[in-house]
N, C-alpha and C. Protein backbone atom coordinates (compact mmCIF):
# COMPACT_ATOMS: atom_id res chain seq x y z
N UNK A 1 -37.60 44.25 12.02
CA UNK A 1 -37.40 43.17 11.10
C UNK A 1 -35.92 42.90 10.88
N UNK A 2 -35.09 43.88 10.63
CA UNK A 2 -33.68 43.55 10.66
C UNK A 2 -33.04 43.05 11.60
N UNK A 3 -33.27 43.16 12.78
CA UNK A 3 -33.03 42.55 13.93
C UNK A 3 -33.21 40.87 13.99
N UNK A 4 -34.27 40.54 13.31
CA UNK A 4 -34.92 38.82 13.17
C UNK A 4 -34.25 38.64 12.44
N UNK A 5 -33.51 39.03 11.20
CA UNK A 5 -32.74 38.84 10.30
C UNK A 5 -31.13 38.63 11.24
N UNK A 6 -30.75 39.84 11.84
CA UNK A 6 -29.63 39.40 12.10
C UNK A 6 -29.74 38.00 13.09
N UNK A 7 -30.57 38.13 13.41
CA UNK A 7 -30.43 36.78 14.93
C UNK A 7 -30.57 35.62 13.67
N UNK A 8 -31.10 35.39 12.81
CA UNK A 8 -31.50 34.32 11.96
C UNK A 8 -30.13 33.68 11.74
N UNK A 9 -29.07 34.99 10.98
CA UNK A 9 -28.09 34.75 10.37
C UNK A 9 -27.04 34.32 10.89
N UNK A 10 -27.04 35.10 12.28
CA UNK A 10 -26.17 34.50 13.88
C UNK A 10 -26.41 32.91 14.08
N UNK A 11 -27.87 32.73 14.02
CA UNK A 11 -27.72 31.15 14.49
C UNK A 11 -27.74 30.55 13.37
N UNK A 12 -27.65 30.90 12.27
CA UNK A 12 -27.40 30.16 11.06
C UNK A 12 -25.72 30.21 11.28
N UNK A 13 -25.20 30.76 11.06
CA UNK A 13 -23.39 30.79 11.01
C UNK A 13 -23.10 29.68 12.45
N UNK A 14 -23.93 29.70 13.43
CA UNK A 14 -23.25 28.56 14.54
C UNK A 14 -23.67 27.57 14.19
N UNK A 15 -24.85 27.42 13.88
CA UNK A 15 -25.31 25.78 13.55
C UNK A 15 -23.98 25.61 12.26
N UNK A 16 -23.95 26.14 11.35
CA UNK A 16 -23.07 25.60 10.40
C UNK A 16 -21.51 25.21 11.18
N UNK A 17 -21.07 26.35 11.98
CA UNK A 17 -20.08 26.49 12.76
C UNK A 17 -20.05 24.81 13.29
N UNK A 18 -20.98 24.48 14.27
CA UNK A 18 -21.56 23.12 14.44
C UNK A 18 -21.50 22.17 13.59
N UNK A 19 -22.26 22.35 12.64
CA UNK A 19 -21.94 21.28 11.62
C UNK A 19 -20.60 20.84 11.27
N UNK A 20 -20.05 22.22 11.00
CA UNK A 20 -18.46 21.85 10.70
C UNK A 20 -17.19 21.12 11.51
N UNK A 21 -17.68 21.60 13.12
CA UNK A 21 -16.77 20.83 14.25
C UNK A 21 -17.56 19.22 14.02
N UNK A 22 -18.63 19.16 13.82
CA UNK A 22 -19.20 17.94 14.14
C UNK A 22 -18.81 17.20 12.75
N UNK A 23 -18.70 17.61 11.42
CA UNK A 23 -18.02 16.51 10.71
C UNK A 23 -16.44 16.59 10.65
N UNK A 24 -15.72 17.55 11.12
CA UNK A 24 -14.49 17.19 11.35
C UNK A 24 -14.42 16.49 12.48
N UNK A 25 -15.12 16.35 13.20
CA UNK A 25 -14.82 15.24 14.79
C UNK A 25 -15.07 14.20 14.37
N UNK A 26 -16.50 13.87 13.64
CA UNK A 26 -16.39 12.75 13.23
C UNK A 26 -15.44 11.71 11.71
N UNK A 27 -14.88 12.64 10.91
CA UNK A 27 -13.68 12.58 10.54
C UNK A 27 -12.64 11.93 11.13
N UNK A 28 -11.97 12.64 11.93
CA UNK A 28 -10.84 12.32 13.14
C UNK A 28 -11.32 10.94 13.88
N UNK A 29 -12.81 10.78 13.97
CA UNK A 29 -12.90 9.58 14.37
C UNK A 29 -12.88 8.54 13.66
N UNK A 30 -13.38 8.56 12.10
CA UNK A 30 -13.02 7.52 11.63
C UNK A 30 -11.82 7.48 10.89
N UNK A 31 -10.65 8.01 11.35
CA UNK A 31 -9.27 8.24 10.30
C UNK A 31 -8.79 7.23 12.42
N UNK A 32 -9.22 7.63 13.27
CA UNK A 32 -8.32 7.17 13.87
C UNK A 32 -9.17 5.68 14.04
N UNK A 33 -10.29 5.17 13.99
CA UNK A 33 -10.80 4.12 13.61
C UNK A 33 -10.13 3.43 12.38
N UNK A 34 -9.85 3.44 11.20
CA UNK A 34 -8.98 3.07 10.45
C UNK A 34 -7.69 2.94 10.55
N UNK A 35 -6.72 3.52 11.13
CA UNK A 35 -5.35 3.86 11.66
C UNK A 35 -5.63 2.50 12.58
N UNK A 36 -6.51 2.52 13.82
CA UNK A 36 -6.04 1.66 14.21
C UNK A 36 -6.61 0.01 13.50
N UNK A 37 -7.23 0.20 12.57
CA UNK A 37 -6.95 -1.49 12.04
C UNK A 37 -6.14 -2.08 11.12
N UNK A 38 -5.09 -1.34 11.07
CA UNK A 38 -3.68 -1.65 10.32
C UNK A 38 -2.87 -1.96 10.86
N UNK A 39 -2.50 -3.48 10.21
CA UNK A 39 -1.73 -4.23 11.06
C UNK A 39 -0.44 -3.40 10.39
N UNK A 40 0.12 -4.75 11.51
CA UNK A 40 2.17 -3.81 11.17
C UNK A 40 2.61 -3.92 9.79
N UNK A 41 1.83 -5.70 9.43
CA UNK A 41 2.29 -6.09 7.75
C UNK A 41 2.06 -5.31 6.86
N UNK A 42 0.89 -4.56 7.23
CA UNK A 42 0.00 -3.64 6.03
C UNK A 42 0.36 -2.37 6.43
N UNK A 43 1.89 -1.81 7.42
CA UNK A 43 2.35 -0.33 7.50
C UNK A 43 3.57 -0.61 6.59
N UNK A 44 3.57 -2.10 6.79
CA UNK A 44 5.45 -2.36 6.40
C UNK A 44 5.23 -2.16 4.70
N UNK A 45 3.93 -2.78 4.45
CA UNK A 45 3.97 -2.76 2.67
C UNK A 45 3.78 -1.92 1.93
N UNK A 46 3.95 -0.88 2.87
CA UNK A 46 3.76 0.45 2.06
C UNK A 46 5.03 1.25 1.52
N UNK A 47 6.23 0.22 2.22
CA UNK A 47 7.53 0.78 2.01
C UNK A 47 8.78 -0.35 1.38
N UNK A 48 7.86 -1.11 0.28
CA UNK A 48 8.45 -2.04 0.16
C UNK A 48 9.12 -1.53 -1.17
N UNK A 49 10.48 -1.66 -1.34
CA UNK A 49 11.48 -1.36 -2.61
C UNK A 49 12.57 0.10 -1.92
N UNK A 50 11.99 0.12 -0.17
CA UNK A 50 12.38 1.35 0.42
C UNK A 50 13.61 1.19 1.43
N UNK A 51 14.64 1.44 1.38
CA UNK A 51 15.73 0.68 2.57
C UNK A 51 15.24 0.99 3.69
N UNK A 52 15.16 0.27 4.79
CA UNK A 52 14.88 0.34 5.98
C UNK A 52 15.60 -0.33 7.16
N UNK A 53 15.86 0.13 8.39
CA UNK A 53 16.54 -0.54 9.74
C UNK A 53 15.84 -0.96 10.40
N UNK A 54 15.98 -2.60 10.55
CA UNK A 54 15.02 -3.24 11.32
C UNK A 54 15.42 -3.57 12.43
N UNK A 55 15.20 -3.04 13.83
CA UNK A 55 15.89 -3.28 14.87
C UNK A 55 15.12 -4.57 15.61
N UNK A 56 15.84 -5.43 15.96
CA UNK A 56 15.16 -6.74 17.11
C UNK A 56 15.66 -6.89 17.74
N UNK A 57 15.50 -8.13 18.63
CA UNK A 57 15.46 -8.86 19.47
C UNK A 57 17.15 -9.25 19.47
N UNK A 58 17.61 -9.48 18.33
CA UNK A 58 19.48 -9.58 17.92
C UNK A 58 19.54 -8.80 17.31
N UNK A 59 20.49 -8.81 16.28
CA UNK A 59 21.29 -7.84 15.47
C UNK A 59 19.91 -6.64 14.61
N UNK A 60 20.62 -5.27 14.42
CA UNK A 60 19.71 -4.56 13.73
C UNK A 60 20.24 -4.84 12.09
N UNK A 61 19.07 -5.25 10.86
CA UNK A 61 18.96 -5.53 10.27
C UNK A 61 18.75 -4.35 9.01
N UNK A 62 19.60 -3.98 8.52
CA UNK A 62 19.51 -2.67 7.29
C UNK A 62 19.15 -3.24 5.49
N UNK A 63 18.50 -2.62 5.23
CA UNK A 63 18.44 -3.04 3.63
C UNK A 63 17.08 -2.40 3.42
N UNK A 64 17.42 -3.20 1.74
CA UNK A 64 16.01 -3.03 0.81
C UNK A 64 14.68 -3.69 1.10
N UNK A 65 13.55 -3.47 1.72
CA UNK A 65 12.57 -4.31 2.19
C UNK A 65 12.13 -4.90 0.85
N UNK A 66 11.95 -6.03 0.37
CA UNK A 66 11.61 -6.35 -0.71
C UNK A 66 10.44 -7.28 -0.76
N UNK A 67 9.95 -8.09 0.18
CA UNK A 67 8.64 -8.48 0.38
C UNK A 67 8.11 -8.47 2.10
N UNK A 68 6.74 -8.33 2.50
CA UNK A 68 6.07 -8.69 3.40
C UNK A 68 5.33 -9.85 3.70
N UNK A 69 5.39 -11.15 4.59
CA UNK A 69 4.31 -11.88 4.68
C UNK A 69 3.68 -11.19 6.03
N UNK A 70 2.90 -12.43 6.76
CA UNK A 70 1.76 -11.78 7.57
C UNK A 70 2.63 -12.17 8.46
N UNK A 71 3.63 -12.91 9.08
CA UNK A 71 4.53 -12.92 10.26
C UNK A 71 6.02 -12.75 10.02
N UNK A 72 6.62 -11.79 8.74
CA UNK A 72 7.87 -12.02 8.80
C UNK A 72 8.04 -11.25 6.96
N UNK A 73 8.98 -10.43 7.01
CA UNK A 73 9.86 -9.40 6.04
C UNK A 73 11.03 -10.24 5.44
N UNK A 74 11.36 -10.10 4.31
CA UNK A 74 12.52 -10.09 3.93
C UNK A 74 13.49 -8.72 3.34
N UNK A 75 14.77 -8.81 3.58
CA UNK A 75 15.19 -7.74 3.39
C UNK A 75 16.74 -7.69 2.45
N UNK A 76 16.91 -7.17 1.26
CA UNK A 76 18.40 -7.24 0.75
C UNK A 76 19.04 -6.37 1.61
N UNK A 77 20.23 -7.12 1.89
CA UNK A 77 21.06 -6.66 2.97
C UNK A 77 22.22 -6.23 1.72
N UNK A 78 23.39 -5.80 2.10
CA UNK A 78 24.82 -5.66 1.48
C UNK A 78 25.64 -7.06 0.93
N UNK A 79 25.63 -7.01 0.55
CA UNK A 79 27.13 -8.01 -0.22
C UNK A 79 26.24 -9.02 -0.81
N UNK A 80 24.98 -8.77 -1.40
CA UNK A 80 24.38 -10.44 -1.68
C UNK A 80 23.26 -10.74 -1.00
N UNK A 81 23.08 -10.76 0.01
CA UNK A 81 22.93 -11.51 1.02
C UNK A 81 21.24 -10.64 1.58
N UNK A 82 20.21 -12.11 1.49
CA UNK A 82 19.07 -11.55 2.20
C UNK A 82 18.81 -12.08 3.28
N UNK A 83 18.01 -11.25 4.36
CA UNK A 83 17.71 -11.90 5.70
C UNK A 83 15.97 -11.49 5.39
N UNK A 84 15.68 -12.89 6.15
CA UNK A 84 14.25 -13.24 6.36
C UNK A 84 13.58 -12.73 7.90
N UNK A 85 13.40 -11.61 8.48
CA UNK A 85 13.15 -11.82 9.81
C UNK A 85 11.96 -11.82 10.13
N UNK A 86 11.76 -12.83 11.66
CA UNK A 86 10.20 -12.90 11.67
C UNK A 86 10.00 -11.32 12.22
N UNK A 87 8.42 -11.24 12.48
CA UNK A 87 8.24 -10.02 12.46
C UNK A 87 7.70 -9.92 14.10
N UNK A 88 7.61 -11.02 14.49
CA UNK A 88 7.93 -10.75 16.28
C UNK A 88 8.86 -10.38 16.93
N UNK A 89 10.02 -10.56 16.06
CA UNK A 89 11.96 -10.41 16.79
C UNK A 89 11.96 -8.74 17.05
N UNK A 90 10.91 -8.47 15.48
CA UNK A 90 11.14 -6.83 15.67
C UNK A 90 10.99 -5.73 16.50
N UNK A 91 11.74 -4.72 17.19
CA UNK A 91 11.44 -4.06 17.97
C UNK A 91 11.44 -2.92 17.98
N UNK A 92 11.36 -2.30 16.24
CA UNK A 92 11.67 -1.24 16.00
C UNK A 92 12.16 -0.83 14.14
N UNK A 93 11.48 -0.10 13.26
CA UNK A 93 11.44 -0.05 11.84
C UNK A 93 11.56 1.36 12.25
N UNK A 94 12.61 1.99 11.46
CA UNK A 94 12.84 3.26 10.84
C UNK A 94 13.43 3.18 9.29
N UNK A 95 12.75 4.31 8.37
CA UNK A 95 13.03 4.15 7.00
C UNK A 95 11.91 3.88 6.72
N UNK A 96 10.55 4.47 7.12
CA UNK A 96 9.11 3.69 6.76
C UNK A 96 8.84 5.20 5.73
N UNK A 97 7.94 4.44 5.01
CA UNK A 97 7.09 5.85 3.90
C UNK A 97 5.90 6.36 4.45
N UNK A 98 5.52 7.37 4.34
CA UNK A 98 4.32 7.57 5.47
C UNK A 98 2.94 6.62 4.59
N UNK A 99 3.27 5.89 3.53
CA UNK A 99 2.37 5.01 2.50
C UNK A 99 1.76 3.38 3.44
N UNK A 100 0.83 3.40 3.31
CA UNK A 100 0.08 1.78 3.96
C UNK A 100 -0.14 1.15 2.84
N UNK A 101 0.56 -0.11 2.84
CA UNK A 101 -0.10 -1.10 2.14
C UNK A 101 -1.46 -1.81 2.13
N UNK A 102 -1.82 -2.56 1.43
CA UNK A 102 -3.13 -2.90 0.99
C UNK A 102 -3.16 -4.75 2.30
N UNK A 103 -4.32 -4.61 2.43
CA UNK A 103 -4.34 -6.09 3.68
C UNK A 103 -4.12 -7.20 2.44
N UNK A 104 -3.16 -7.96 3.21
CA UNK A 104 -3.08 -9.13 2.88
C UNK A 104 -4.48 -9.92 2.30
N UNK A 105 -3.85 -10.79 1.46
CA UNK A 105 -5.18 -11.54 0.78
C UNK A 105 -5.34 -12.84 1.44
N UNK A 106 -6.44 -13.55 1.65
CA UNK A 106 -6.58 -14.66 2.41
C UNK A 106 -5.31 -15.97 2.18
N UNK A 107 -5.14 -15.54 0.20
CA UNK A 107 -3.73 -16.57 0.25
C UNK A 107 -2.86 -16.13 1.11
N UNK A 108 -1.89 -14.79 0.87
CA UNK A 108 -0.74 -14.44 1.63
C UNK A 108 -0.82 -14.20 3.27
N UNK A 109 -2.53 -14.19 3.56
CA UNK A 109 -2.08 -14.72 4.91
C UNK A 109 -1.39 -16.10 5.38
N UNK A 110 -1.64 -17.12 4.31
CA UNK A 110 -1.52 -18.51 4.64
C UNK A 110 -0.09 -18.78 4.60
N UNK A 111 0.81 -17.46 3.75
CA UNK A 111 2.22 -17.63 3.55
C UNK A 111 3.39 -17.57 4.57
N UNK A 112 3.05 -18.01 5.56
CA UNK A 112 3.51 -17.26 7.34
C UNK A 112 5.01 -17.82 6.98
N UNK A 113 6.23 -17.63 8.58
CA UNK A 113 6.96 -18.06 8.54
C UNK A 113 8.06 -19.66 7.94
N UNK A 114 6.72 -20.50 8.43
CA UNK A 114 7.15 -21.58 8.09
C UNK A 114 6.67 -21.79 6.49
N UNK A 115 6.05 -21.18 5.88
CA UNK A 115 5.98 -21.90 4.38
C UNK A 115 7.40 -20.89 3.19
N UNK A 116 7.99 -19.68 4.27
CA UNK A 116 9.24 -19.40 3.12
C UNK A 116 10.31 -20.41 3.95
N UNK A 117 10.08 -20.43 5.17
CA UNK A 117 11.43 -21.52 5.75
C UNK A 117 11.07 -22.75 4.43
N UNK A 118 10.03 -23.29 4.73
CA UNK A 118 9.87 -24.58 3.40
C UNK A 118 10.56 -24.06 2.33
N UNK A 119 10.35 -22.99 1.94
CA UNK A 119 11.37 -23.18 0.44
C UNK A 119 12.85 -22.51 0.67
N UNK A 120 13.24 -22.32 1.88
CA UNK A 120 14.82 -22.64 2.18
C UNK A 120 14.93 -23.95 1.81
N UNK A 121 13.84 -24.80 2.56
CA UNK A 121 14.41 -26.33 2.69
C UNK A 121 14.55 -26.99 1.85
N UNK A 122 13.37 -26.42 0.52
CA UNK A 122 13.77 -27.59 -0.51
C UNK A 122 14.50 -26.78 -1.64
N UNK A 123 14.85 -25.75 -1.44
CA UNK A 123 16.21 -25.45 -2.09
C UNK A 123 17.40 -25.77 -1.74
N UNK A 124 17.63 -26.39 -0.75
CA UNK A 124 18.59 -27.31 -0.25
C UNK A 124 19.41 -25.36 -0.08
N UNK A 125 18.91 -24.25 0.20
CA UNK A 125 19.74 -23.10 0.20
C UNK A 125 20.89 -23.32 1.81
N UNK A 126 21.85 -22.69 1.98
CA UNK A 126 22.66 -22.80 2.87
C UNK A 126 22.26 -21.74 3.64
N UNK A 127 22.32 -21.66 5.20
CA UNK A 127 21.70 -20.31 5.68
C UNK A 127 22.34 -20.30 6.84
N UNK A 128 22.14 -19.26 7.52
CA UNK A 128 22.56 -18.69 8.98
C UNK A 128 21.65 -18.40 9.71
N UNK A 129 21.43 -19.16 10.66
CA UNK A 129 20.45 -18.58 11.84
C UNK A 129 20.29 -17.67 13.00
N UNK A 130 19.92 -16.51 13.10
CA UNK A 130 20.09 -15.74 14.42
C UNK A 130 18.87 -16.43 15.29
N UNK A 131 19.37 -16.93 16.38
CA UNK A 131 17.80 -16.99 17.39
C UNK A 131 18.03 -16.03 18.77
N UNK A 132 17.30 -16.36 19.32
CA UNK A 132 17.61 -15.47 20.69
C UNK A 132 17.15 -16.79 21.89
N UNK A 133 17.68 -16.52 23.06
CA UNK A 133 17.12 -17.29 23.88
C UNK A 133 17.36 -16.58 25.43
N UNK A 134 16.59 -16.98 26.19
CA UNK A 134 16.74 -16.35 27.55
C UNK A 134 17.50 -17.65 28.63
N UNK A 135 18.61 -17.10 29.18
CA UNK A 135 18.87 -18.08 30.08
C UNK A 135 18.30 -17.68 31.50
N UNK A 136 18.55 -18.59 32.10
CA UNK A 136 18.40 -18.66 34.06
C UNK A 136 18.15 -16.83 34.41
N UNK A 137 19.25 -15.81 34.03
CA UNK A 137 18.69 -14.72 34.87
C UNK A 137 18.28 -13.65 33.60
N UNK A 138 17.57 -14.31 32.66
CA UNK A 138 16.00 -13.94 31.92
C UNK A 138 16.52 -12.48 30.73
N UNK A 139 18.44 -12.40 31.02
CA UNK A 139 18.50 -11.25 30.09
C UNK A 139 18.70 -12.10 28.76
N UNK A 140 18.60 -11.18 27.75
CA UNK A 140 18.45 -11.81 26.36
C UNK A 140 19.80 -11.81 26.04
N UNK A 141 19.97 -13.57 25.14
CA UNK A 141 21.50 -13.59 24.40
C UNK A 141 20.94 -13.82 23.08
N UNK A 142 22.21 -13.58 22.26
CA UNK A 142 21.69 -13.72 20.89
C UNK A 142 22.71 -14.70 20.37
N UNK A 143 22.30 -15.66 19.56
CA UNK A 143 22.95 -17.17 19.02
C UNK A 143 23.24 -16.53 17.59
N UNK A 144 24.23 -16.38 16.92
CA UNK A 144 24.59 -15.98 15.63
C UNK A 144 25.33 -17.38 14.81
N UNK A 145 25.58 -17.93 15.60
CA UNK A 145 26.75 -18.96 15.00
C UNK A 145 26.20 -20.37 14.58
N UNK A 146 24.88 -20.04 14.36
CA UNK A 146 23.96 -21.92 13.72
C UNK A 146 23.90 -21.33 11.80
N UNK A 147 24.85 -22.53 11.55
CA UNK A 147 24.92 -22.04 9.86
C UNK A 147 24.69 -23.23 9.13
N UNK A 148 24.11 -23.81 8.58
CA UNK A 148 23.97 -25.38 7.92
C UNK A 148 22.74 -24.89 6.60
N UNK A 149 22.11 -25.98 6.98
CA UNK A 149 20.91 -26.17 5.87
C UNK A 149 20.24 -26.46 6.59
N UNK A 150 18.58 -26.08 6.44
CA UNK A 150 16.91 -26.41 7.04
C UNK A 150 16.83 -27.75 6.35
N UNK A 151 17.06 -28.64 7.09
CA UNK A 151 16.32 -30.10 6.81
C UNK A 151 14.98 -30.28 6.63
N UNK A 152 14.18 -29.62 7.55
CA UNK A 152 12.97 -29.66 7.50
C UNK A 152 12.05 -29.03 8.53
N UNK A 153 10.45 -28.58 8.19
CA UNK A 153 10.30 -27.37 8.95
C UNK A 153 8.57 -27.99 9.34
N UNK A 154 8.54 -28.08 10.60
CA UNK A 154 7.47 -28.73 11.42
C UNK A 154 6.84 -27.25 11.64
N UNK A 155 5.30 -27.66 12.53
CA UNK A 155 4.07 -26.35 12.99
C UNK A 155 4.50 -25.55 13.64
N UNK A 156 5.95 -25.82 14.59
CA UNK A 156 6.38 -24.83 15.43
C UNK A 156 7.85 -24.88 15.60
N UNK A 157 8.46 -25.56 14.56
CA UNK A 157 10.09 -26.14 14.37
C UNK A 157 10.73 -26.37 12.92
N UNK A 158 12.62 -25.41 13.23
CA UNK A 158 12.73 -25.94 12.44
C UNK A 158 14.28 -27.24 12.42
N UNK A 159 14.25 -27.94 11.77
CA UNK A 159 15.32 -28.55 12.29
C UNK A 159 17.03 -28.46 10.94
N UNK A 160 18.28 -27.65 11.61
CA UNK A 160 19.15 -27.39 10.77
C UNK A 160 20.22 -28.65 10.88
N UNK A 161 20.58 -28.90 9.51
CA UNK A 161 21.54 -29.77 9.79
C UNK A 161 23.15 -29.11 9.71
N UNK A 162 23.05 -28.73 10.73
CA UNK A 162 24.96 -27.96 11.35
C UNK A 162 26.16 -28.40 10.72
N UNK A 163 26.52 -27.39 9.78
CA UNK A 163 27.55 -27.17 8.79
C UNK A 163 28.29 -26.37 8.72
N UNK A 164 29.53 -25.57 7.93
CA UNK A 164 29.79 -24.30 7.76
C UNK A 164 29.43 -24.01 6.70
N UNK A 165 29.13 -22.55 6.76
CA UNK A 165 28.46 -22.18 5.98
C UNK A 165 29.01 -21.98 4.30
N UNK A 166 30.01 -22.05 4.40
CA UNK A 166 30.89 -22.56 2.93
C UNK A 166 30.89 -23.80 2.43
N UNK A 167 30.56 -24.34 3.01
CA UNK A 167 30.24 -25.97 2.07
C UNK A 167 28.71 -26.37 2.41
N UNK A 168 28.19 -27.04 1.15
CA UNK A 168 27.39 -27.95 1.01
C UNK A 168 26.77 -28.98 1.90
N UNK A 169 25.56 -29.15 1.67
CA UNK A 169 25.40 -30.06 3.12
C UNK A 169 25.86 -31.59 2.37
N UNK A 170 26.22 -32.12 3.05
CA UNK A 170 26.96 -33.34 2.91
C UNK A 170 26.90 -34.29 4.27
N UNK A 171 26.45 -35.49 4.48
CA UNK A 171 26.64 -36.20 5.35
C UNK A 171 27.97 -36.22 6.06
N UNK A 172 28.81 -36.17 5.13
CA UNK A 172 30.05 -36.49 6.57
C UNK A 172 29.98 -34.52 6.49
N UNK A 173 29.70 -33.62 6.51
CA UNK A 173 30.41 -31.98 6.91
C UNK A 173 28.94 -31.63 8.01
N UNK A 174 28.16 -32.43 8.17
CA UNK A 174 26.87 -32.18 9.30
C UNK A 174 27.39 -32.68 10.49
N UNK A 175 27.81 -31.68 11.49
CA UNK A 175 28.03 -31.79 12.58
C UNK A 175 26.98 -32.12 13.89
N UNK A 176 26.00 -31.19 13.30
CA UNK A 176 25.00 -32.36 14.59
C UNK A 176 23.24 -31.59 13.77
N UNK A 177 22.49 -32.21 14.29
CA UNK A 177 21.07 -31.78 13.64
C UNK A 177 20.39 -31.22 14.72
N UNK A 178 20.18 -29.80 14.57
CA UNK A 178 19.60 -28.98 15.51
C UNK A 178 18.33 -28.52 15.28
N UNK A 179 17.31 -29.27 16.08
CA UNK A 179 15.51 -28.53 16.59
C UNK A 179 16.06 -27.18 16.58
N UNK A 180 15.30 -26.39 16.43
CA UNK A 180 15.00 -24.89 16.89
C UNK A 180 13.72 -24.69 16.43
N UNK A 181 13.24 -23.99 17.79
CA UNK A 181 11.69 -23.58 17.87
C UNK A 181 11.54 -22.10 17.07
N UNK A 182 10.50 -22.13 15.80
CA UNK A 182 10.70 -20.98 15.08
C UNK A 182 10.31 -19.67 16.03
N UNK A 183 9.91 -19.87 17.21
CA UNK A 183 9.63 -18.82 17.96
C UNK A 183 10.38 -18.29 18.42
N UNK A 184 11.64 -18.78 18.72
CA UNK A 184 13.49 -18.49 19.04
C UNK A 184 13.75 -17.72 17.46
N UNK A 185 13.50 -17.51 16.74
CA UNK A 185 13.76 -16.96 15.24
C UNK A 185 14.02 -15.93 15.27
N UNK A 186 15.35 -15.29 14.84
CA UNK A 186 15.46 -13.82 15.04
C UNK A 186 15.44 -13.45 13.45
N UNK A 187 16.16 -14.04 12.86
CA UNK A 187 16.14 -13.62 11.03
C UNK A 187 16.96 -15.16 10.87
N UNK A 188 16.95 -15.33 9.66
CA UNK A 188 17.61 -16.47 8.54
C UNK A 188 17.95 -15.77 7.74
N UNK A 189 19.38 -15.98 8.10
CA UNK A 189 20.08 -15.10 6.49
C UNK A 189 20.63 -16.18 5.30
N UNK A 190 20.77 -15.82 4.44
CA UNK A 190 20.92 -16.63 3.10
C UNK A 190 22.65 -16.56 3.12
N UNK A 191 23.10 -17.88 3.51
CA UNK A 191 24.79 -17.89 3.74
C UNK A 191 25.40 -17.78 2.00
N UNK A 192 26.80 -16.97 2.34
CA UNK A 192 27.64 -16.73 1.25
C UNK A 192 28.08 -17.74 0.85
N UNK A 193 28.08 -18.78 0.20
CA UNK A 193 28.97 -20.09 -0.57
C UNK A 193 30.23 -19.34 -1.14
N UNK A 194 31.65 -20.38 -0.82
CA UNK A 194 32.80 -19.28 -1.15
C UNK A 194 33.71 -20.79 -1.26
């Protein structure tokens, strides 16, 4: 009889043994099932009020992350000064919290690039544009030097009216009115008035 006992208790300790690999596997499966349906917006908002280096497509971008939309960060930079970057330019975030933000709500999905460019535009705010563009042999340049005011901001465009960035937009200080495709968008920084 002790013998049926021990064998009982043997395959009792593996089945549990079993049980236990089998809900930690299935664990691991749904932590990495979850992991992967987090978008980048909802890793980034977990580190928002957190300084972070945003490396892209142009210049790497350092500061306070202070909001997320669903295509594009803003960030307090040094001296004043915030940059808006879309969140395609990006090629690289260090300074993250190991914290996930919560998914966007059906409004703040609707808040994409072009509806904070809109309220550059009708703040009449003065700004600086980084874009990027590829010429003829396909390596990447980066455009730093478009500084005016957003006139106005179309489904896939925005158009600046070319100024320096120390004065006011003014008809006679608009040097020429420049399309740019927001997909060329590396960040919009908020120009210093001086």
């Amino acid at each position: 009889m002790m013998r049926w006992e021990q064998l009982f208790a043997a395959l009792e300790a593996q089945f549990a043994a079993l049980a236990d690999d089998g809900e930690q596997a299935e664990f691991a499966d749904r932590t990495r099932l979850a992991v992967g349906a987090v978008t980048m917006s909802e890793r980034l908002a977990g580190s928002v009020d957190s300084v972070v280096r945003l490396r892209t497509s142009g210049p790497t971008i350092t500061g306070v992350l202070r909001q997320v939309g669903p295509d594009w960060v803003l960030v307090d930079e040094s001296a004043g000064r915030q940059a808006l970057v879309r969140l395609a330019a990006v090629t690289g975030v260090e300074g993250l919290s190991s914290a996930t933000g919560p998914a966007l709500t059906a409004v703040a999905l609707r808040l994409d690039l072009r509806w904070a460019v809109r309220g550059l535009a009708r703040d009449r705010a003065p700004v600086s544009i980084v874009v990027q563009s590829a010429p003829a042999d396909a390596s990447m340049q980066v455009d730093t030097g478009m500084t005016g005011t957003v006139d106005r901001v179309g489904a896939d465009f925005l158009e600046l009216a070319a100024h320096a960035a120390w004065e006011p937009r003014r008809a006679r200080s608009v040097r020429a009115v420049v399309l740019v495709p927001l997909g060329a968008v590396v960040a919009i920084r908020a120009a210093v008035l001086g």
